[in-house]
PDB file of N, CA and C in Angstrom:
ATOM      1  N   UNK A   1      44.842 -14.357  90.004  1.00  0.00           N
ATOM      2  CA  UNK A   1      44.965 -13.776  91.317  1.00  0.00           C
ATOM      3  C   UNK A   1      43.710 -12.955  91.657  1.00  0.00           C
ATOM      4  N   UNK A   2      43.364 -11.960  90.788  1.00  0.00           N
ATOM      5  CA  UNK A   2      42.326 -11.485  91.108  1.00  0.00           C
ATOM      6  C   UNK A   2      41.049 -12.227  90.996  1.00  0.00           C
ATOM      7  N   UNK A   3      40.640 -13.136  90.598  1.00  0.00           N
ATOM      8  CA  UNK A   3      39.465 -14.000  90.305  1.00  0.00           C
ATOM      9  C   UNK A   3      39.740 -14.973  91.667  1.00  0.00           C
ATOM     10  N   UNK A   4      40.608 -15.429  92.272  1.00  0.00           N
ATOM     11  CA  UNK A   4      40.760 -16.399  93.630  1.00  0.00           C
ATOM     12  C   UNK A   4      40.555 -15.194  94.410  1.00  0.00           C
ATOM     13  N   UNK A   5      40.905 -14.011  94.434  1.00  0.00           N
ATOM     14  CA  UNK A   5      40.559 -13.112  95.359  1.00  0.00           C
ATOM     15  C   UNK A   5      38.824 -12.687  95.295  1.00  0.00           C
ATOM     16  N   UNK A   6      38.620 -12.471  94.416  1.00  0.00           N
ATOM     17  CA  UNK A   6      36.735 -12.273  94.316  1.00  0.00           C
ATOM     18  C   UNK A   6      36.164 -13.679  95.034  1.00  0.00           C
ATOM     19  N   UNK A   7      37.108 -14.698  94.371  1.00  0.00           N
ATOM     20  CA  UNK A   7      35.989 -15.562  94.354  1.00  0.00           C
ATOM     21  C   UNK A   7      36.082 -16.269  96.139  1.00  0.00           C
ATOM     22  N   UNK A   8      37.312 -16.068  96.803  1.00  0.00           N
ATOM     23  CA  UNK A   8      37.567 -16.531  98.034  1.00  0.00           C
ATOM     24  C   UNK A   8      36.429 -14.996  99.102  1.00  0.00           C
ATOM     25  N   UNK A   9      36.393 -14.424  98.419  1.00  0.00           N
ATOM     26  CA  UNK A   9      35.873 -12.756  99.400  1.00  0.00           C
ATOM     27  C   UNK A   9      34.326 -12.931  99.269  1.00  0.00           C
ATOM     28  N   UNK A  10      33.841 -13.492  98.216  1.00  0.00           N
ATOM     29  CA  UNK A  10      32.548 -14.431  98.196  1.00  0.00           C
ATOM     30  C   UNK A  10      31.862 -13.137  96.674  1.00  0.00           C
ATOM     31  N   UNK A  11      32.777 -12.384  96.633  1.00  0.00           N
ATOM     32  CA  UNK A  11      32.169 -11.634  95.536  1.00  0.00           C
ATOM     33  C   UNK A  11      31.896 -11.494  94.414  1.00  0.00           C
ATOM     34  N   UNK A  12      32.831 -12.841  93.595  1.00  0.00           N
ATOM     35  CA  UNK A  12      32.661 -13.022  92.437  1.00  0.00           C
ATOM     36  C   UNK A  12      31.089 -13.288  91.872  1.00  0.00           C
ATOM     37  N   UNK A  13      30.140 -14.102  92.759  1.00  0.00           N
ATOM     38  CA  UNK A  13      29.186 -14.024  92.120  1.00  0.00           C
ATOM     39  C   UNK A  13      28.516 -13.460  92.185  1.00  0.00           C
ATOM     40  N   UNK A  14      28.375 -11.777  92.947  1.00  0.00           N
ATOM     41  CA  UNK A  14      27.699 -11.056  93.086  1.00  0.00           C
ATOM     42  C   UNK A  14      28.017  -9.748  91.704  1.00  0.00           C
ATOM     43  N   UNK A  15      28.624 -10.519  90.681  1.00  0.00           N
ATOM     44  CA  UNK A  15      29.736  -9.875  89.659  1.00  0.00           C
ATOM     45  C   UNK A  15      28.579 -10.542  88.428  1.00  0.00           C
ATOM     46  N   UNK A  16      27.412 -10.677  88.735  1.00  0.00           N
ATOM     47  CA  UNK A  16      26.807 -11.263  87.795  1.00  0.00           C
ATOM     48  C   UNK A  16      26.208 -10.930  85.917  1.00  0.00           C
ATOM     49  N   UNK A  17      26.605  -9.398  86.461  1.00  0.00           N
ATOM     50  CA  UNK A  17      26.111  -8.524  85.065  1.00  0.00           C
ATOM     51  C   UNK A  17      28.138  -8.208  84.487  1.00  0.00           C
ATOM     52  N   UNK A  18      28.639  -8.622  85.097  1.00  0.00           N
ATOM     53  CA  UNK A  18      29.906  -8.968  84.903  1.00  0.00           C
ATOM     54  C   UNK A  18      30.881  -7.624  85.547  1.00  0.00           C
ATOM     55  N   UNK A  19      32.217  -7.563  85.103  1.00  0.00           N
ATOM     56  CA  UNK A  19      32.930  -6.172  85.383  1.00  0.00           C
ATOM     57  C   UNK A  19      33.379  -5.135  85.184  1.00  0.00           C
ATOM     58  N   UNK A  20      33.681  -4.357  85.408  1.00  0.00           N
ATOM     59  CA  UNK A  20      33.651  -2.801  85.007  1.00  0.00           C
ATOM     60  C   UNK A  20      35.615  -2.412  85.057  1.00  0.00           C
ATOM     61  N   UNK A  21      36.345  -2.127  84.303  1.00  0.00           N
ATOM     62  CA  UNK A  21      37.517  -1.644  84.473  1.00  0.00           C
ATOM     63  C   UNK A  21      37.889  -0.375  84.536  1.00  0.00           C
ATOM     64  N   UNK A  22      38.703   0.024  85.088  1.00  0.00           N
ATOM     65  CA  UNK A  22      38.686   1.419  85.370  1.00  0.00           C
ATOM     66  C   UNK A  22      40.341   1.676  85.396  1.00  0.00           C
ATOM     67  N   UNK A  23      41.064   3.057  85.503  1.00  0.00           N
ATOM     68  CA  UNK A  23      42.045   3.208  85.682  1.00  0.00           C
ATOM     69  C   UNK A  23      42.929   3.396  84.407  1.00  0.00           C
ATOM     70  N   UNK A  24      43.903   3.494  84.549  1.00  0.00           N
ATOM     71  CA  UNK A  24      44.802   3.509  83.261  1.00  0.00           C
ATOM     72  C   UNK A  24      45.291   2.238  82.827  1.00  0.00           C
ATOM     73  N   UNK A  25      44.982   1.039  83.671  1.00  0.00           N
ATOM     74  CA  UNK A  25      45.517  -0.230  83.047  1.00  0.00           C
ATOM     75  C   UNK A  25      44.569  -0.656  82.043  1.00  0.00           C
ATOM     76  N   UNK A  26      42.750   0.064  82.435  1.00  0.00           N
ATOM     77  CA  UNK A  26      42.025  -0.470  81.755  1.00  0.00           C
ATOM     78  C   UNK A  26      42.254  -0.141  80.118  1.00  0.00           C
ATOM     79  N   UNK A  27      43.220   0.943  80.114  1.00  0.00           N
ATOM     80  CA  UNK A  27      43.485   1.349  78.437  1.00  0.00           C
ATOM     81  C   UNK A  27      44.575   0.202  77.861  1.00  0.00           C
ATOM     82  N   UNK A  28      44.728  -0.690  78.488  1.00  0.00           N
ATOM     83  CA  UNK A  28      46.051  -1.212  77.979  1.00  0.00           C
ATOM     84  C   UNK A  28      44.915  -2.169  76.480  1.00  0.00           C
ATOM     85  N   UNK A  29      45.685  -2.471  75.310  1.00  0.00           N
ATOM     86  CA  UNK A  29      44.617  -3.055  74.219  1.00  0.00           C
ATOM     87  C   UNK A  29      44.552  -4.581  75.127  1.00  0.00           C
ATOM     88  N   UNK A  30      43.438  -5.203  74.727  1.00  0.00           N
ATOM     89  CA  UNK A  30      43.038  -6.281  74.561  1.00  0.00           C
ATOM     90  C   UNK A  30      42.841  -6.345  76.443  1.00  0.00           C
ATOM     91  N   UNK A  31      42.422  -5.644  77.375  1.00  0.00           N
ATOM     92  CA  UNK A  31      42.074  -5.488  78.876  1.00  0.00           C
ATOM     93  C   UNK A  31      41.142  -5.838  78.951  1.00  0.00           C
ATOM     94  N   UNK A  32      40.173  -5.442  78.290  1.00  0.00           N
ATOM     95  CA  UNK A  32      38.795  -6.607  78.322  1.00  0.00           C
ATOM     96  C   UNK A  32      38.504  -7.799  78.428  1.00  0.00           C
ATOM     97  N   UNK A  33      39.523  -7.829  77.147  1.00  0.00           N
ATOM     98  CA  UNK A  33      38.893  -9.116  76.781  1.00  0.00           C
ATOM     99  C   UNK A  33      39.804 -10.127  77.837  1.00  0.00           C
ATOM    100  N   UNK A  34      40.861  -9.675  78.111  1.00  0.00           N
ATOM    101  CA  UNK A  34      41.627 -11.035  78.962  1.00  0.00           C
ATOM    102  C   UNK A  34      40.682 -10.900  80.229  1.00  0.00           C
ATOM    103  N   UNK A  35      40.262 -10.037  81.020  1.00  0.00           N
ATOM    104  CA  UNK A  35      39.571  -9.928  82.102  1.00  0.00           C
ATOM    105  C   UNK A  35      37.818 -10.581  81.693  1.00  0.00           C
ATOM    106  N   UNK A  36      37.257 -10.439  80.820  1.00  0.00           N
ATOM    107  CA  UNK A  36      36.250 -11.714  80.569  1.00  0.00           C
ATOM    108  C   UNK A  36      37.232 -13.111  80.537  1.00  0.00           C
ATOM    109  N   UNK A  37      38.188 -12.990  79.700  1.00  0.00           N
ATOM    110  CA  UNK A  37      38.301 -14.646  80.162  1.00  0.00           C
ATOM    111  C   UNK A  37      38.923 -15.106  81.187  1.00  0.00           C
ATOM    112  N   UNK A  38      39.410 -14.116  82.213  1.00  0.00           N
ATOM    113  CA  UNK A  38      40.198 -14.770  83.130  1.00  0.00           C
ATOM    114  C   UNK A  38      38.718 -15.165  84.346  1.00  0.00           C
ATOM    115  N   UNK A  39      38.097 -14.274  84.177  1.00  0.00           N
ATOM    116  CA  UNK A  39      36.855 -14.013  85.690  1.00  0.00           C
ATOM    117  C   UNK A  39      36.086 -14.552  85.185  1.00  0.00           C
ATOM    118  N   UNK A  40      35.835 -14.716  83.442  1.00  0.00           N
ATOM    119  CA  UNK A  40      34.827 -15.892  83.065  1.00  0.00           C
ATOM    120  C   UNK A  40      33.247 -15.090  83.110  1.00  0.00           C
ATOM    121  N   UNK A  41      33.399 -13.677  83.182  1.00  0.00           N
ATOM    122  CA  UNK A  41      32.396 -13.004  83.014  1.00  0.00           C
ATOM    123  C   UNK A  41      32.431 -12.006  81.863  1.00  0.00           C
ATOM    124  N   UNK A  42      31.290 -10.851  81.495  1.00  0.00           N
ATOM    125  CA  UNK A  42      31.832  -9.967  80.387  1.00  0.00           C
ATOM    126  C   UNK A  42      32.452  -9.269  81.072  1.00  0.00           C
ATOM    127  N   UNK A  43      32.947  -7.985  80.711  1.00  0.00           N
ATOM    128  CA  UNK A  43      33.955  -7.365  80.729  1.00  0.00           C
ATOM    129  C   UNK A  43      33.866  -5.781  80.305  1.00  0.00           C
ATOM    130  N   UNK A  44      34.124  -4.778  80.761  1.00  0.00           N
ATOM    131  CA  UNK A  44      33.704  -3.574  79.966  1.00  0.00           C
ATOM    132  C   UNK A  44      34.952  -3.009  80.321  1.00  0.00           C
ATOM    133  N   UNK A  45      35.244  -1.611  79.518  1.00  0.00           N
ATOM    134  CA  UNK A  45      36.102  -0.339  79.878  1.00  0.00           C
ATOM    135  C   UNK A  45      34.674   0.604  80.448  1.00  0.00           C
ATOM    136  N   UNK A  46      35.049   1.311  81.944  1.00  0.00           N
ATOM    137  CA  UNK A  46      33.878   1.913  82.375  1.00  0.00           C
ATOM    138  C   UNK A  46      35.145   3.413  82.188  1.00  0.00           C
ATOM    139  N   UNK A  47      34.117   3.991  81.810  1.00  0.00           N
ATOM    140  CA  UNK A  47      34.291   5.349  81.315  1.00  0.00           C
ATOM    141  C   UNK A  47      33.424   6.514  82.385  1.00  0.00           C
ATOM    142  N   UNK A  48      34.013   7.752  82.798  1.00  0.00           N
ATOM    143  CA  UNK A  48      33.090   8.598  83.437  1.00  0.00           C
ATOM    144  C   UNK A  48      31.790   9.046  82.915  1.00  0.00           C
ATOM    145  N   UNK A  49      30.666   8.973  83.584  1.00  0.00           N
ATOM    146  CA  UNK A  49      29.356   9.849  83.331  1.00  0.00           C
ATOM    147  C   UNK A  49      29.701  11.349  82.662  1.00  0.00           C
ATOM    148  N   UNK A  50      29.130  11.201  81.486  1.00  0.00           N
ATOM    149  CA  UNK A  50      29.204  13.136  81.246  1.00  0.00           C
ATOM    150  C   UNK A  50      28.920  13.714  81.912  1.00  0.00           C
ATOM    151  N   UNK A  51      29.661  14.520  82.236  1.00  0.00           N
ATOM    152  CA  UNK A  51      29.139  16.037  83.170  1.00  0.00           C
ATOM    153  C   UNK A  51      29.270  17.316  82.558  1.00  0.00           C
ATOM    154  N   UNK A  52      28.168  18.029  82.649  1.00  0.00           N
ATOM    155  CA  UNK A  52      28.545  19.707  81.975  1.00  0.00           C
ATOM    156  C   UNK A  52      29.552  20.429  82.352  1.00  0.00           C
ATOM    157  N   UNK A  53      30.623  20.697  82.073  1.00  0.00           N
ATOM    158  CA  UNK A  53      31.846  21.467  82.750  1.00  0.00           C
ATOM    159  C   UNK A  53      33.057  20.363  82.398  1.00  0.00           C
ATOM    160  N   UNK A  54      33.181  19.380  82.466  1.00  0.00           N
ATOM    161  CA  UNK A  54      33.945  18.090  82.722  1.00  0.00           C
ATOM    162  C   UNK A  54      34.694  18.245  81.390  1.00  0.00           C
ATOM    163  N   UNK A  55      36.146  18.590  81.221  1.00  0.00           N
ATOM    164  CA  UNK A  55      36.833  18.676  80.014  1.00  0.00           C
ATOM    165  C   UNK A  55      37.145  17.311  79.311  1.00  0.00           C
ATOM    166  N   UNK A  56      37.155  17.212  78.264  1.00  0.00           N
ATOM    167  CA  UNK A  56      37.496  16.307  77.584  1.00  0.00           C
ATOM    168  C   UNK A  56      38.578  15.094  77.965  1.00  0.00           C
ATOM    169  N   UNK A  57      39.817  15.787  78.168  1.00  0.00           N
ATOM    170  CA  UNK A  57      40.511  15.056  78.913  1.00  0.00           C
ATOM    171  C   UNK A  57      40.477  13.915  80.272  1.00  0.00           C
ATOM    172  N   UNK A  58      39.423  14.506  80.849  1.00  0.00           N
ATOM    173  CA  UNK A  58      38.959  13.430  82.051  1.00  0.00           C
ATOM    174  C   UNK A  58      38.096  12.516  81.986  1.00  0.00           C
ATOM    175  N   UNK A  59      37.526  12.584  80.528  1.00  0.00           N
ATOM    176  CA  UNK A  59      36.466  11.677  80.126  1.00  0.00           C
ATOM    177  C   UNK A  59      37.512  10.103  79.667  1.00  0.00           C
ATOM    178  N   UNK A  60      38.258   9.487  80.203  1.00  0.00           N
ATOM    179  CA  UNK A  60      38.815   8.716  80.380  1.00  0.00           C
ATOM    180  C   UNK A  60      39.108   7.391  81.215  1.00  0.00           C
ATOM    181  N   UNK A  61      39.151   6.537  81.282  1.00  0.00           N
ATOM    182  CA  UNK A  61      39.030   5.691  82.080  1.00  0.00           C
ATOM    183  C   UNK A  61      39.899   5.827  83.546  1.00  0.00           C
ATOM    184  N   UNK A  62      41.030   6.526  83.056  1.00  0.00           N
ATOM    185  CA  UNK A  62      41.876   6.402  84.028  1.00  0.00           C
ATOM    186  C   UNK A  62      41.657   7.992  85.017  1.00  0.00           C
ATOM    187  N   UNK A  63      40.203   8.512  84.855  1.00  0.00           N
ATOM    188  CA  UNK A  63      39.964   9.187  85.422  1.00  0.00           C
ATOM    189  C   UNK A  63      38.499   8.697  86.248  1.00  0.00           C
ATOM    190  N   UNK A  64      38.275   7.891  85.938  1.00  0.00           N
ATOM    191  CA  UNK A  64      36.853   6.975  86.039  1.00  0.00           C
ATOM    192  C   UNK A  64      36.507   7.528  87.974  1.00  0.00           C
ATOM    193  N   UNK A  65      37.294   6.190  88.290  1.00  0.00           N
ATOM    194  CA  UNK A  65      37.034   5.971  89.689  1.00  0.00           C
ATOM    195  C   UNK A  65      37.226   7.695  90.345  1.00  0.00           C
ATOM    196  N   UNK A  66      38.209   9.063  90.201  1.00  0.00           N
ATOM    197  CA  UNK A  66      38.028  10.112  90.513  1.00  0.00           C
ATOM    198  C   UNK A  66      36.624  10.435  90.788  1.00  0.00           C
ATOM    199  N   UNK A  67      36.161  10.520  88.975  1.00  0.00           N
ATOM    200  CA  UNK A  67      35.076  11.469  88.931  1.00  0.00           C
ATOM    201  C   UNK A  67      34.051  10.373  89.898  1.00  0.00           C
ATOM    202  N   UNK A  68      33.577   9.330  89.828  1.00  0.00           N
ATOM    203  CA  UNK A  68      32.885   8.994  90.316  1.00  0.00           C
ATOM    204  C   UNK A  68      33.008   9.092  92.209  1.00  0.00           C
ATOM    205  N   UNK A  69      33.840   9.360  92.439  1.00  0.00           N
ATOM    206  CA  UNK A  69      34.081   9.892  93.821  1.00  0.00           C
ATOM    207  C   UNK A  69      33.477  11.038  94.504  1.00  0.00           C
ATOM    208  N   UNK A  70      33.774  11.860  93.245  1.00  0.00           N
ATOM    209  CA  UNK A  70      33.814  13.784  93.477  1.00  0.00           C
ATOM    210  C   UNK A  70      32.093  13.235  93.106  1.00  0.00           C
ATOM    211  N   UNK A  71      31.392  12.366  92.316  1.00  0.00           N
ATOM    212  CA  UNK A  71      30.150  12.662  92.099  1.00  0.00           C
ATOM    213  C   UNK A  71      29.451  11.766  93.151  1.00  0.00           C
ATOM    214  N   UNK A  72      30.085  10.988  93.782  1.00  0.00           N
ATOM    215  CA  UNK A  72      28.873  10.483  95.046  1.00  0.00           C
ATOM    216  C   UNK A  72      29.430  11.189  96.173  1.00  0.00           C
ATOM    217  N   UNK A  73      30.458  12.066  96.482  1.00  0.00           N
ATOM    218  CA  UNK A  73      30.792  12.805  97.498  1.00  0.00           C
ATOM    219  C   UNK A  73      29.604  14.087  97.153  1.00  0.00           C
ATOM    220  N   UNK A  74      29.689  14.354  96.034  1.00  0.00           N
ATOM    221  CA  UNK A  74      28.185  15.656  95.379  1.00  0.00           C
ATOM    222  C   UNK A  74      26.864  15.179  96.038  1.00  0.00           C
ATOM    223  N   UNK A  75      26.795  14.013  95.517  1.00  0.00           N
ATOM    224  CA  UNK A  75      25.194  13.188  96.303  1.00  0.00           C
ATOM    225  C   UNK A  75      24.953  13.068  97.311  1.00  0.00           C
ATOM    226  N   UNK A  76      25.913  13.177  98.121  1.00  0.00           N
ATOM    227  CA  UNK A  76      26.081  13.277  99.850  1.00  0.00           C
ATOM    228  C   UNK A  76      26.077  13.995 100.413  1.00  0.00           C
ATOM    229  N   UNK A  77      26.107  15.173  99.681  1.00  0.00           N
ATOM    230  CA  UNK A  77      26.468  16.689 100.441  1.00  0.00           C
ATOM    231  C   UNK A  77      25.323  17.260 101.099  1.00  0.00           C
ATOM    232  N   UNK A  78      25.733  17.675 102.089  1.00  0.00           N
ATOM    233  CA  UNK A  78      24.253  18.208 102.844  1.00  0.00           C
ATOM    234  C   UNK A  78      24.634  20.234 103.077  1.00  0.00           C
ATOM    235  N   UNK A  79      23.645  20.934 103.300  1.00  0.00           N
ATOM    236  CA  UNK A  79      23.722  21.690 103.992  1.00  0.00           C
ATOM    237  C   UNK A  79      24.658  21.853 105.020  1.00  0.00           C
ATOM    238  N   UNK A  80      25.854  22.396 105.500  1.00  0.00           N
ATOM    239  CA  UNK A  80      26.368  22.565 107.117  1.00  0.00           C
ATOM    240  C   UNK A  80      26.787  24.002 107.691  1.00  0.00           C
ATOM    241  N   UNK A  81      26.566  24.502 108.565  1.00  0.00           N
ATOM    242  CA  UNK A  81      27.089  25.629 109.266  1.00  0.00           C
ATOM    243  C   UNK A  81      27.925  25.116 110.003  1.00  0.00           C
ATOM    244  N   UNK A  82      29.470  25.370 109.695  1.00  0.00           N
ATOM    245  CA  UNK A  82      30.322  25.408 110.722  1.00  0.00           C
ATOM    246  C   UNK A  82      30.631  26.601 111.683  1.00  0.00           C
ATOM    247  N   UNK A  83      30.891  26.387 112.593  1.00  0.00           N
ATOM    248  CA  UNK A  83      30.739  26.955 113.936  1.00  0.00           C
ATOM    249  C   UNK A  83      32.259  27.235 114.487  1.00  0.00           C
ATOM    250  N   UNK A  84      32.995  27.737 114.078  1.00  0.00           N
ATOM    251  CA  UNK A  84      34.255  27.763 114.369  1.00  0.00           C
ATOM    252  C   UNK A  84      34.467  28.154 115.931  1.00  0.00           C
ATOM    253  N   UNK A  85      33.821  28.542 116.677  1.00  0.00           N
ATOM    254  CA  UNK A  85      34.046  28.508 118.160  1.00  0.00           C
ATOM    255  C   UNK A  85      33.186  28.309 118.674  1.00  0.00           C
ATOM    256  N   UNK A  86      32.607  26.605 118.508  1.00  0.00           N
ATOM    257  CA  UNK A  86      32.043  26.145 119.985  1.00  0.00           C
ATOM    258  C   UNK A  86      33.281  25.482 120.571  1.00  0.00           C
ATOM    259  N   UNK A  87      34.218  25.225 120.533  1.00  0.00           N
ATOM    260  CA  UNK A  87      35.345  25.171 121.441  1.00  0.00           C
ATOM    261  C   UNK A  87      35.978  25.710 121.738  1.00  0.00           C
ATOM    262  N   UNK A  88      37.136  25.604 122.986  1.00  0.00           N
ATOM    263  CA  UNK A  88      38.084  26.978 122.722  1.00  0.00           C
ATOM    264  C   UNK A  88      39.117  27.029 122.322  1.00  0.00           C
ATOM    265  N   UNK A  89      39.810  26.303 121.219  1.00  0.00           N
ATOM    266  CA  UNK A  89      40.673  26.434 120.485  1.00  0.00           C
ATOM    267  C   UNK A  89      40.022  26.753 119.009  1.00  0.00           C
ATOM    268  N   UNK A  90      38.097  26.609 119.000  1.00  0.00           N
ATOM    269  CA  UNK A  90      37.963  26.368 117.551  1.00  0.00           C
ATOM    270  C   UNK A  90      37.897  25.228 116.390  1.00  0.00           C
ATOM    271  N   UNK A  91      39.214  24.780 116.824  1.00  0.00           N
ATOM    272  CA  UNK A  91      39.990  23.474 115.914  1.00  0.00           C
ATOM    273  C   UNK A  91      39.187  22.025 116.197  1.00  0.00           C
ATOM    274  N   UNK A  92      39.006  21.737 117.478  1.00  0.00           N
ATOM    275  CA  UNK A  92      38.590  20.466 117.504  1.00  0.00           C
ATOM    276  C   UNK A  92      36.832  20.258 116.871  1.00  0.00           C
ATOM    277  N   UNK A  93      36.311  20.906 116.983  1.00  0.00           N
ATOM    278  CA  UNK A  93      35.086  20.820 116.152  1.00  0.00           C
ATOM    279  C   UNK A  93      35.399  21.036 114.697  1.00  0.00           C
ATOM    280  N   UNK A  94      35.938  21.764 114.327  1.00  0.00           N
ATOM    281  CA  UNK A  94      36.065  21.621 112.605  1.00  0.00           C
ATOM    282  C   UNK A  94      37.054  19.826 112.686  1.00  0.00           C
ATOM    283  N   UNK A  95      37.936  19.410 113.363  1.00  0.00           N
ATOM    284  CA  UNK A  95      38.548  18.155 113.001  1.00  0.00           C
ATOM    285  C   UNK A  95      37.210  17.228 113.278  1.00  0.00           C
ATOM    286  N   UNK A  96      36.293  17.525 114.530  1.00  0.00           N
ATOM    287  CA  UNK A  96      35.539  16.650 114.435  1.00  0.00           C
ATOM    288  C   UNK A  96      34.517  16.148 113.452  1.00  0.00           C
ATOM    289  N   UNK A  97      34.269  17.078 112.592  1.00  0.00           N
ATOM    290  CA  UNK A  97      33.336  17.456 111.452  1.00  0.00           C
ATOM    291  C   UNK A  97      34.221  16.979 110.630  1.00  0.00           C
ATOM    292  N   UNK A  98      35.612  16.937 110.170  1.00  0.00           N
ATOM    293  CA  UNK A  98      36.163  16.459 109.138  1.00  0.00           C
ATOM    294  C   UNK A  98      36.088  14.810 109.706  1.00  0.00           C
ATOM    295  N   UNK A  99      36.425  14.427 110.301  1.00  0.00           N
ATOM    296  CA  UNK A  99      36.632  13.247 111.025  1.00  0.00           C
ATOM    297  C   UNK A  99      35.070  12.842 110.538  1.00  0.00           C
ATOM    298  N   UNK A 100      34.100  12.714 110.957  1.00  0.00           N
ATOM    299  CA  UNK A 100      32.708  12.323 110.746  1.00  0.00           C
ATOM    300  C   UNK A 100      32.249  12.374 109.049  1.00  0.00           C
ATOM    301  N   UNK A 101      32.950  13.326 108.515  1.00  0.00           N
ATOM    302  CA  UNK A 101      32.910  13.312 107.254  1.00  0.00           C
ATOM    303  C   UNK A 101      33.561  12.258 106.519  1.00  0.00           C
ATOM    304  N   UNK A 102      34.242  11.932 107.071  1.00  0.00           N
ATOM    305  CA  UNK A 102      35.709  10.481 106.237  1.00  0.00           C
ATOM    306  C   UNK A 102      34.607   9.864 106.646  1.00  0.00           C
ATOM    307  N   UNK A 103      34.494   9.323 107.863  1.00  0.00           N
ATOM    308  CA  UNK A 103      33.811   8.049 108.425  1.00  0.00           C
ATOM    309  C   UNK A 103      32.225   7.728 107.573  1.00  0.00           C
ATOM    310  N   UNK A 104      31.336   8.853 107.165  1.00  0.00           N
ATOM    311  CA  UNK A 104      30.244   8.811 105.885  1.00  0.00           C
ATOM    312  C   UNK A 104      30.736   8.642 104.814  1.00  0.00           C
ATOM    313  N   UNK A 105      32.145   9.292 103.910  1.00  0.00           N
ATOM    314  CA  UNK A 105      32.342   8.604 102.728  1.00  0.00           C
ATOM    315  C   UNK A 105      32.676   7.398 102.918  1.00  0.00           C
ATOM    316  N   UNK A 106      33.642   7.128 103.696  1.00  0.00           N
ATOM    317  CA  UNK A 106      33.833   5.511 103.658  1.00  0.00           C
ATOM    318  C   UNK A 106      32.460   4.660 103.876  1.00  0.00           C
TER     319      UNK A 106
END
């Protein structure tokens, strides 16, 4: 299912250095290896980047996709002064700023 789905979405062969598993299924034993042979590529358990502060516990797969979130949401971060009353409720400029913010992570 998932390999007709890559491969119909046109992405499977852009999967060329092969795939990365993540999540808590990726702990299940032998997840690798059925996912090289089902997709016919290699196969890894992707694990989080060390970070200084980052407890032991999250260094896990099934924390993977998190940290890597919180760390390209870090890479993105800019400088901002919010302005809580250029409107006159206040509110709609901070929603608009949150709003514009989703729309850059995505």
């Amino acid at each position: 299912m998932v390999k007709d789905q890559l491969d119909r979405s046109g992405h499977l062969k852009l999967l060329s250095g092969g795939a990365v598993l993540t999540g808590g299924g990726a702990l299940l034993p032998g997840a690798a290896e059925l996912a090289t042979e089902v997709l016919g590529l290699p196969a890894r358990i992707g694990y989080p980047t060390p970070l200084g502060g980052l407890v032991e516990e999250y260094r896990s797969p099934q924390f993977a996709t998190g940290v890597g979130l919180v760390m390209y949401g870090h890479g993105k971060r800019r400088p901002q002064h919010f302005d809580m009353n250029t409107s006159e409720s206040g509110y709609d400029s901070v929603w608009d700023r949150m709003k514009r913010w989703f729309r850059e992570f995505i």
